[in-house]
Protein backbone atom coordinates (compact mmCIF):
# COMPACT_ATOMS: atom_id res chain seq x y z
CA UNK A 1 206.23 105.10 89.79
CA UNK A 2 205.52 102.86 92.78
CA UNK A 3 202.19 101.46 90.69
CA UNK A 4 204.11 100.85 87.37
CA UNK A 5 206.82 98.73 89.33
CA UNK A 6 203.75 96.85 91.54
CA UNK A 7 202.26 96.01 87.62
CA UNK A 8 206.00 95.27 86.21
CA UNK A 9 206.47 92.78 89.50
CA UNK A 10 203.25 91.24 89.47
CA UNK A 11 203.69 89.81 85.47
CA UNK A 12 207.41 88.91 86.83
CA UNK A 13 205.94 86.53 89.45
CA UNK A 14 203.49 85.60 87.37
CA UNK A 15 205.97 84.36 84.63
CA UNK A 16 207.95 82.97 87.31
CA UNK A 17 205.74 80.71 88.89
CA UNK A 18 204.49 79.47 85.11
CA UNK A 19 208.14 78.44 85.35
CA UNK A 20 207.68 76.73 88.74
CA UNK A 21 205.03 74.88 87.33
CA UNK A 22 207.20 72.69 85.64
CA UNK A 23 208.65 71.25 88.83
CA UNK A 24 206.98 72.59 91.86
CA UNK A 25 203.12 70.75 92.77
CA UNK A 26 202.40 73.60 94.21
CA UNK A 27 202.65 76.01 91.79
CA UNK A 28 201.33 73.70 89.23
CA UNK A 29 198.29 74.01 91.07
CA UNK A 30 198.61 77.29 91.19
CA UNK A 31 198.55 77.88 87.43
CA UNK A 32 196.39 74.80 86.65
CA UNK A 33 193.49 76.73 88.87
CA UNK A 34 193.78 79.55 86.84
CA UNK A 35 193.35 78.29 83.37
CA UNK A 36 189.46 78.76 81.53
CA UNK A 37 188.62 81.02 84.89
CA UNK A 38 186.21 83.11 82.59
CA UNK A 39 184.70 80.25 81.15
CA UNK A 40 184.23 78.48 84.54
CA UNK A 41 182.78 81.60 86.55
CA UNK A 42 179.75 82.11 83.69
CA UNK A 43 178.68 78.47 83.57
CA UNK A 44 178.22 78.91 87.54
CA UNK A 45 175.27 81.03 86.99
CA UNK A 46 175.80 83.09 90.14
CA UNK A 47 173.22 85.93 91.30
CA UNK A 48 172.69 88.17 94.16
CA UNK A 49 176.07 87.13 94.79
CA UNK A 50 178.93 88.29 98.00
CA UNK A 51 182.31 87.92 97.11
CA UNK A 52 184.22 86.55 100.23
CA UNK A 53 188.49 86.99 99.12
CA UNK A 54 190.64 84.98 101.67
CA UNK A 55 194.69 84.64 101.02
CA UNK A 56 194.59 80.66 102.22
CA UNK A 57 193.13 78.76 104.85
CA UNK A 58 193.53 80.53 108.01
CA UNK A 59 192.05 83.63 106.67
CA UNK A 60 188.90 81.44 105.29
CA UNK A 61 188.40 80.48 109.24
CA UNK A 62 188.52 83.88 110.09
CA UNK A 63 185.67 84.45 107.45
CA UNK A 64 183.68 81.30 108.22
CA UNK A 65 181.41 82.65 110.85
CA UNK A 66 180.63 85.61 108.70
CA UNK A 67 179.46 83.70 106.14
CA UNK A 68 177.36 81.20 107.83
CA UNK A 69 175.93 83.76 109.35
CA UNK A 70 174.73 85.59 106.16
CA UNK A 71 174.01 82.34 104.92
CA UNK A 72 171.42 81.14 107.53
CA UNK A 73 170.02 84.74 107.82
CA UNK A 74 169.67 85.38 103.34
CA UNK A 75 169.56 81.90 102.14
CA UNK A 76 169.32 83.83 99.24
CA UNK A 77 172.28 85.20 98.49
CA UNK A 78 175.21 83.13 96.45
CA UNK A 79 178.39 82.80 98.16
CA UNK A 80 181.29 83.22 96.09
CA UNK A 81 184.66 82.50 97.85
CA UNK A 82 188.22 83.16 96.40
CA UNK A 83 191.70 82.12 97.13
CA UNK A 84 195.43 83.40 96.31
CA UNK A 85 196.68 80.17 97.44
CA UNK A 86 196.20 76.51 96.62
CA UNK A 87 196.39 75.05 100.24
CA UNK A 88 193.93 77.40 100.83
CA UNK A 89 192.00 76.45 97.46
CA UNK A 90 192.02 72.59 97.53
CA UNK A 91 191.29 72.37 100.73
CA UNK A 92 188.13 74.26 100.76
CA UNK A 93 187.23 73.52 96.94
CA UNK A 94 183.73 72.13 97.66
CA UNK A 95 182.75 73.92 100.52
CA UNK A 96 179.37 73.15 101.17
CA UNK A 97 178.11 76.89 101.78
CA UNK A 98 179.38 78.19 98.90
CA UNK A 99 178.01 78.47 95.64
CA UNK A 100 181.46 79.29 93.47
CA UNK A 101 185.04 78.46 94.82
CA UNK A 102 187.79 80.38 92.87
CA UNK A 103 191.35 80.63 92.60
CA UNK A 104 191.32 85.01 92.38
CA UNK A 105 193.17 85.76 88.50
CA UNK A 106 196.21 87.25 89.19
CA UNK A 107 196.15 91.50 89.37
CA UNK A 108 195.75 93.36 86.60
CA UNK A 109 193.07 96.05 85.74
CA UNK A 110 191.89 93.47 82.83
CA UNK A 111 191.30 90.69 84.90
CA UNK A 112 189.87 92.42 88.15
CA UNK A 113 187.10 94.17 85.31
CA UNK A 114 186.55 90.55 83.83
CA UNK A 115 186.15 88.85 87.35
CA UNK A 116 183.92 91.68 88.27
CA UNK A 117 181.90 91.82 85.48
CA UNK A 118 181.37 88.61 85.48
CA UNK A 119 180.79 88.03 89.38
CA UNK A 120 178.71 91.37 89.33
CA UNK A 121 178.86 91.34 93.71
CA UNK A 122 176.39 93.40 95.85
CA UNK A 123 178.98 92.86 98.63
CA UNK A 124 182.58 92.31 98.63
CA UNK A 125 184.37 90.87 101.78
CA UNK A 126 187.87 90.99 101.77
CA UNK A 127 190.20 89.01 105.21
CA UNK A 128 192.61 90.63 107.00
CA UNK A 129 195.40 91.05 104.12
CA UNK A 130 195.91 89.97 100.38
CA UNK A 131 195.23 93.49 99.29
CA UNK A 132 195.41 93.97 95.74
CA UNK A 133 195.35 97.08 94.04
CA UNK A 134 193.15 96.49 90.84
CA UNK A 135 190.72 94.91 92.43
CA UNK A 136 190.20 97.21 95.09
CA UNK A 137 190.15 100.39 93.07
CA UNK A 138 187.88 98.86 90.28
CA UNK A 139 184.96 97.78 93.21
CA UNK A 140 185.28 101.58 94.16
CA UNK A 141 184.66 102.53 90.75
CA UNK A 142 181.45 100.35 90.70
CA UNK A 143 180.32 101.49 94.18
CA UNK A 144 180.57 98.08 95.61
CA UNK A 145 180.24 97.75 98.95
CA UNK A 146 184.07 96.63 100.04
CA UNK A 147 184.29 95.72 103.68
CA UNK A 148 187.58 94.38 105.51
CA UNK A 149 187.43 91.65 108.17
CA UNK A 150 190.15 91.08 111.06
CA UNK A 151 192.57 93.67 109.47
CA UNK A 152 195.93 94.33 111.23
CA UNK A 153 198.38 96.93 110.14
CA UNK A 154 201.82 97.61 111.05
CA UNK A 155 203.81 100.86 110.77
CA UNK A 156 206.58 98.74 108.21
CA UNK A 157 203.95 97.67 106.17
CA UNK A 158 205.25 99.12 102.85
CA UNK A 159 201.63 100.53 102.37
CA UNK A 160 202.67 103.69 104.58
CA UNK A 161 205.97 103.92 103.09
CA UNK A 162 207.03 106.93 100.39
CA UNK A 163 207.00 104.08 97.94
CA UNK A 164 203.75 101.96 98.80
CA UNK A 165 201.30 105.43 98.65
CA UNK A 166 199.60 104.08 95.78
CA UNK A 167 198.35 101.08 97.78
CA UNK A 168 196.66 104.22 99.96
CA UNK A 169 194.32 104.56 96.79
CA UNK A 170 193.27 100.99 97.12
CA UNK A 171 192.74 100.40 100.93
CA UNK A 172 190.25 103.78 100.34
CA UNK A 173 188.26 101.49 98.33
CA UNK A 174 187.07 100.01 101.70
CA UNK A 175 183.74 101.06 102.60
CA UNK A 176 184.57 99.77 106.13
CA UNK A 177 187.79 98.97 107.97
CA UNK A 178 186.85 96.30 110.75
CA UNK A 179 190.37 96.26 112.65
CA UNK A 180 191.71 93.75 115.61
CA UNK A 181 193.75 96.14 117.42
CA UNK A 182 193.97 100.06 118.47
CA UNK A 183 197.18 100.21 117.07
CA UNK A 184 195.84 99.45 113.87
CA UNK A 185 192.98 101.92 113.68
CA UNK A 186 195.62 104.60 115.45
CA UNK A 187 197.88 103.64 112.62
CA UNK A 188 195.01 104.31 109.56
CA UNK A 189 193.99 107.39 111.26
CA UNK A 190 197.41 109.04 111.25
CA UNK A 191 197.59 108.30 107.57
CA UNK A 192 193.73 110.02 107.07
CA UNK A 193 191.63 106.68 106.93
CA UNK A 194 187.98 107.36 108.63
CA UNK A 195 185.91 104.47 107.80
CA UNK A 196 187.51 101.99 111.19
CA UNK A 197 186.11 100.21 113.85
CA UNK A 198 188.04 97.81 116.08
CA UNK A 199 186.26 94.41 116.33
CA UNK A 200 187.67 90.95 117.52
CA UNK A 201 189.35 88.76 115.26
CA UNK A 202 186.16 86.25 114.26
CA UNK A 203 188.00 83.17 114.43
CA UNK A 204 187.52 84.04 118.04
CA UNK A 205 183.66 82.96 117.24
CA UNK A 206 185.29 79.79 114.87
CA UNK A 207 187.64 78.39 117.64
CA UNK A 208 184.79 78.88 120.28
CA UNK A 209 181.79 77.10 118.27
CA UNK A 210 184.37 74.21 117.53
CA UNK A 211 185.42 73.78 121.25
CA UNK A 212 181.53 73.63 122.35
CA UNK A 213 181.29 70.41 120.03
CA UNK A 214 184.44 68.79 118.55
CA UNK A 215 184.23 65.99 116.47
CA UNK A 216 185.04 62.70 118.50
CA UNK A 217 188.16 60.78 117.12
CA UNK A 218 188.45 57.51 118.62
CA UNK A 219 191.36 56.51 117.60
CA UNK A 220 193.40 59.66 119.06
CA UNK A 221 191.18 58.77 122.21
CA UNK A 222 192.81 55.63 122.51
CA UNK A 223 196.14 56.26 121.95
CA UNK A 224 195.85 58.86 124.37
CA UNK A 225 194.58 55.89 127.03
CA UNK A 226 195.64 56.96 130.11
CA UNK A 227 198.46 59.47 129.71
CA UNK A 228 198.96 63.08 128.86
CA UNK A 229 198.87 64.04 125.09
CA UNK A 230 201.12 66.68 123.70
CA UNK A 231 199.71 67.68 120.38
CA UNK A 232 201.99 69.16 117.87
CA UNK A 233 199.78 70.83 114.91
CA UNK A 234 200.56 72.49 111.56
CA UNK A 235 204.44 71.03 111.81
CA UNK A 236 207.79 71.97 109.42
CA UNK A 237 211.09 70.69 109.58
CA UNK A 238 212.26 73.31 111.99
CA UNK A 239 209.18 72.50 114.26
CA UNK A 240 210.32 68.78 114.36
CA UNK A 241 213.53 69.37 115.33
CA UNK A 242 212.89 71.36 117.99
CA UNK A 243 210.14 68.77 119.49
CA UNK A 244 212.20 65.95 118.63
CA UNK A 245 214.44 66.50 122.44
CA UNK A 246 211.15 67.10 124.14
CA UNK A 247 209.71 63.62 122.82
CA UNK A 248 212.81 61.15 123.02
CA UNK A 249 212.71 62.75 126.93
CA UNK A 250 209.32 62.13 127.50
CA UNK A 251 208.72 59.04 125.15
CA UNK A 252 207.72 56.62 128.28
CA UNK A 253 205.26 59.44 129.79
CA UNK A 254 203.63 61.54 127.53
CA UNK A 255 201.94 60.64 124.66
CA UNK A 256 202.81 62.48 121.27
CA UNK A 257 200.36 63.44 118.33
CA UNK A 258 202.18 65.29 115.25
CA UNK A 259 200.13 66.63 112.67
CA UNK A 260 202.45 68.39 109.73
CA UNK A 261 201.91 70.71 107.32
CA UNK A 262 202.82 68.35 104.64
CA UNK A 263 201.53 65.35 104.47
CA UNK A 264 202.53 63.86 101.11
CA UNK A 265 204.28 60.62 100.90
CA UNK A 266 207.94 61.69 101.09
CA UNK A 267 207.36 64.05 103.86
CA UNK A 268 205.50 60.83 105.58
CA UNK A 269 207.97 58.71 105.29
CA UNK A 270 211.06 61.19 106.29
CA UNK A 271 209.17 62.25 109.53
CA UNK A 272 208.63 58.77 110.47
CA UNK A 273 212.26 57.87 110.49
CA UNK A 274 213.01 61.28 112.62
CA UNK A 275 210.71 59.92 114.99
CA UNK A 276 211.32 56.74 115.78
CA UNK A 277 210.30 52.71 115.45
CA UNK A 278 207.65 53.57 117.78
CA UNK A 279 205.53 55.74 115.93
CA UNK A 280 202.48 54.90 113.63
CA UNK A 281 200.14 57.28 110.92
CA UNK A 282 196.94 57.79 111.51
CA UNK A 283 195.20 56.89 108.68
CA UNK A 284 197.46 52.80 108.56
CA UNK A 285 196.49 52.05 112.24
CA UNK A 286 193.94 49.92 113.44
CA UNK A 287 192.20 50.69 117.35
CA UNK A 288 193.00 47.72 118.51
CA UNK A 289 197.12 48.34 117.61
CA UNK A 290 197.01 52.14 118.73
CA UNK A 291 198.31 51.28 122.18
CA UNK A 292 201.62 50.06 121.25
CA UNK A 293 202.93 53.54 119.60
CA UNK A 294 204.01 56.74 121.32
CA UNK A 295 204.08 59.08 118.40
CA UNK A 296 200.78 58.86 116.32
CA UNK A 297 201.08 60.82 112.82
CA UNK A 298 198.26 62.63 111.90
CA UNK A 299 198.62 62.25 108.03
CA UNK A 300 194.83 63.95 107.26
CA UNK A 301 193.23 67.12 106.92
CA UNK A 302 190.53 67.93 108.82
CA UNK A 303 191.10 66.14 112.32
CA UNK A 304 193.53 68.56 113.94
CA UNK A 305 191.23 71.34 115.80
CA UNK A 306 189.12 68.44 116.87
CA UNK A 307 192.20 66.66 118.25
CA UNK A 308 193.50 69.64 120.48
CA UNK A 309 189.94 68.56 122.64
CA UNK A 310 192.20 65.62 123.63
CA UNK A 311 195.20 67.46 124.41
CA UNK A 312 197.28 68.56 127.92
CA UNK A 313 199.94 70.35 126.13
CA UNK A 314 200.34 72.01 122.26
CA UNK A 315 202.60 73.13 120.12
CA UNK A 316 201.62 75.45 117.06
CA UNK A 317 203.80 74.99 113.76
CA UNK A 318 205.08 77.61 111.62
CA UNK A 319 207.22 79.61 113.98
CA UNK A 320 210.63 79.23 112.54
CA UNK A 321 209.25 79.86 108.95
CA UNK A 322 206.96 82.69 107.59
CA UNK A 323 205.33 82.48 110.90
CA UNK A 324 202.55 80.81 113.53
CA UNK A 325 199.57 79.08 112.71
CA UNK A 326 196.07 79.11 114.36
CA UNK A 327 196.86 78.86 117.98
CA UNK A 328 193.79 79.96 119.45
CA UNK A 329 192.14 76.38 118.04
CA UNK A 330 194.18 75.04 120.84
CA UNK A 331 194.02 77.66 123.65
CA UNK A 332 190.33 78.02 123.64
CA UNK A 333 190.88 74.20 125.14
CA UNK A 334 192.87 76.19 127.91
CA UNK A 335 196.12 73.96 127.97
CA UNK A 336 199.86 75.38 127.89
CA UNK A 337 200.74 76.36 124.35
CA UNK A 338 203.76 76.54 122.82
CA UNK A 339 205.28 77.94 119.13
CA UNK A 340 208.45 79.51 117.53
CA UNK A 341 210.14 83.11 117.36
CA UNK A 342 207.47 84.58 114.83
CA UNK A 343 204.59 85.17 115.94
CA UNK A 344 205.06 88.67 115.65
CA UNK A 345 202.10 89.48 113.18
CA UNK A 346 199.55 87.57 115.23
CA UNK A 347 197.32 89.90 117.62
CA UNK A 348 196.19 87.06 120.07
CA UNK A 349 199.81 85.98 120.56
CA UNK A 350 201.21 89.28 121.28
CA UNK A 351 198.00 89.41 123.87
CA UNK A 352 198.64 85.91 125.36
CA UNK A 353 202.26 86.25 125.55
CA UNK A 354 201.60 89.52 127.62
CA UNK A 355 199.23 87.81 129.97
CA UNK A 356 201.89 84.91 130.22
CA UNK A 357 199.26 82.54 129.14
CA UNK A 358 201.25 80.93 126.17
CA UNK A 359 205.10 80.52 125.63
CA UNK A 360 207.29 81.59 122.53
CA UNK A 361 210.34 79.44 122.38
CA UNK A 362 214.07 79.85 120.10
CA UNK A 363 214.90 76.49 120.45
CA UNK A 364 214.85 73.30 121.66
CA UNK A 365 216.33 74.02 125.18
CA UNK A 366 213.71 76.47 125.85
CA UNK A 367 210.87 74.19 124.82
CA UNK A 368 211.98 71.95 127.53
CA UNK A 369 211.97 74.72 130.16
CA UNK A 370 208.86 76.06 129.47
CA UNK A 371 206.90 72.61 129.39
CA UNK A 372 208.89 71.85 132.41
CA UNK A 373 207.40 74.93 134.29
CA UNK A 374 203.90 74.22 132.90
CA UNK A 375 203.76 70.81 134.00
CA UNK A 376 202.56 71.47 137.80
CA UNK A 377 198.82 71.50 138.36
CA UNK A 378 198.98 74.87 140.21
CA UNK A 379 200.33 76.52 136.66
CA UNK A 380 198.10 74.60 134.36
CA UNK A 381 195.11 75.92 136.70
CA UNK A 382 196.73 79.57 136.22
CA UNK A 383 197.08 79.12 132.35
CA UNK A 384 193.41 77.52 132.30
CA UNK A 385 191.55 80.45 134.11
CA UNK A 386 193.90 83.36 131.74
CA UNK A 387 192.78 81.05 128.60
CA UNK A 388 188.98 81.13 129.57
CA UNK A 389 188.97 85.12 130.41
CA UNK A 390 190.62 85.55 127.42
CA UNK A 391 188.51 83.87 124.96
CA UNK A 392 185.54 84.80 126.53
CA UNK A 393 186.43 88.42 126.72
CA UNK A 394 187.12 88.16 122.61
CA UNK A 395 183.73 86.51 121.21
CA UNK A 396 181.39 88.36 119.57
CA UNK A 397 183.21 90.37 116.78
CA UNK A 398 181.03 88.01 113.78
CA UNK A 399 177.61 89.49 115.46
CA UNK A 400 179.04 93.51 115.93
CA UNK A 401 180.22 93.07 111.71
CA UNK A 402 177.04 91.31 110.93
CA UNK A 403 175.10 94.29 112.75
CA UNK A 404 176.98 96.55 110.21
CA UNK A 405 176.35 94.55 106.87
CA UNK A 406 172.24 94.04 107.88
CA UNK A 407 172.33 98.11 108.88
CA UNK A 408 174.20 99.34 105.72
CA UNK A 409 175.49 97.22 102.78
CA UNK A 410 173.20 93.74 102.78
């Protein structure tokens, strides 16, 4: 029953976003990725290929270092990436490492026989979540090495409820379970999964690499000049408003750099007027005029994890919506961070939050008290040294999974 109504809502969805398409960008680009797949996946002559599947962009940084490490060690081998979602997708659509970037077809036995047979993988690697029951159980049928990266699972996960025990079939499909947390591989073994090992979330091994050489900006090093930056990254609405106290407060002292979500024209212009006369975008301003603004947009993609090199304080987006984004690219620079009420699903904030190393905030009011408390050098020293331990202590989970593909499945 539970796999007829998982079929019945998938070609709902899938109807409803060819709807969506008519009026939403996003879903247009949804759709418009998926059109001619077949056609576009046999003119890409692929061999030897490993199938990376990441949700969006976060998860792809998660599976970065894996694959530039198999990359460097089997030149040979063609990378073929795949994405559910188109800010995942047109972001990372000409990826330099791969040798096929996909949007995935949607579910359906048909398509995930099609994509396979076409594909033909010697390795799949799937990130952390997007799990998708025809595609899982038709790898096992082939005997294709499946192997998940950074997985976290949750007791209200409907996979290990009466009505999700179909989607039990399909995470058995994993040849190996690489987990963040105990709880997790606790959780899988109560419910009869064998094949786990806990290793660190890889973007551990991402955040680190980019903090031993960020790119230089120059411009964000000028507007910076000679007072503290607070850097606001991955930004909604919600986010704004909740900053937008902190920064009319501080407007004279600190120096603000927002970089949204969105950055199309409308959402441009509207968070320009929230800000203030005072504020300029990053890719209309000159060096030389830098100087005179406060609030700098950051209206690119790109720049941000380079820009947190810059920063004293930071404040992670997403937190009033479906939840955080990447917060470790800004902690491994060991400054106070900051983000909204949901962070719930994220392993290193639960971990940071326990250490007291970063700061979950409702509102507005709190986001003032917190940065007020971590504006003392004695705390920022504090935060620094529980930052450092804590990234240091979490490297290394790319080369223990890479140990485990050369032993068994490469």
């Amino acid at each position: 029953m539970g796999k007829l109504l998982y079929n019945i809502i998938l070609q709902l969805y899938h109807w409803g976003i060819r709807v969506a398409s008519f009026f939403n960008p996003k879903a247009k680009q949804w759709v418009e990725g998926r059109k001619d797949w077949q056609q576009a996946m046999q003119t890409a002559q692929l061999s030897n290929v490993v199938w990376v599947h990441s949700a969006s962009l976060g998860e792809f940084e998660q599976a970065r270092p894996l694959i530039e490490k198999i990359k460097k060690d089997r030149p040979e081998k063609d990378i073929v990436i795949s994405f559910f979602s188109p800010s995942g997708y047109e972001i990372r659509k000409n990826y330099p490492l791969a040798s096929k970037v996909c949007y995935l077809p949607i579910d359906s036995q048909q398509n995930a026989q099609a994509f396979l047979d076409l594909l033909n993988p010697s390795l799949i690697i799937w990130i952390k979540y997007d799990f998708w029951y025809h595609y899982l159980v038709e790898s096992q049928k082939r005997h294709i090495p499946l192997i998940l990266v950074a997985g976290i699972f949750r007791p209200n996960q409907f996979y290990f409820k009466s009505y999700g025990r179909f989607m039990q079939e399909a995470l058995n499909a994993f040849t190996q379970m690489f987990v963040q947390n105990k709880s997790s591989f606790d959780l899988l073994q109560q419910h009869q999964f064998q094949q786990i090992q806990i290793a660190p979330d890889t973007r551990f091994d991402r955040v680190y690499q980019n903090a031993q050489s960020p790119q230089n900006i120059p411009i964000v090093e000028k507007f910076k000049f000679n007072k503290p930056l607070f850097v606001a990254g991955s930004t909604w609405d919600k986010d704004i408003e909740v900053l937008l106290p902190l920064i009319k407060q501080y407007q004279n002292e600190i120096q603000f750099l927002i970089a949204p979500h969105e950055i199309n024209e409308g959402a441009m212009r509207s968070l320009q007027e929230k800000l203030g006369p005072q504020t300029l975008r990053f890719t209309q301003v000159k060096e030389q005029d830098v100087k005179v603004a406060n609030v700098l947009i950051l209206d690119t993609i790109g720049l941000l994890s380079a820009a947190y090199q810059y920063a004293n304080f930071a404040y992670i987006g997403g937190g009033f919506g479906k939840g955080i984004h990447n917060i470790l690219e800004a902690a491994v620079f060991e400054i106070p961070v900051f983000f909204g009420p949901k962070h719930q699903k994220f392993q290193e904030a639960k971990d940071l939050l326990s250490l007291n190393a970063v700061f979950a905030v409702q509102n507005a009011k709190e986001l003032l008290t917190y940065f007020e408390a971590t504006k003392t050098a004695e705390k920022q020293k504090e935060i620094k040294q529980k930052l450092a331990k804590y990234v240091a202590n979490n490297v290394g989970g790319t080369q223990q999974i890479y140990e485990y593909l050369t032993k068994n499945v490469l």
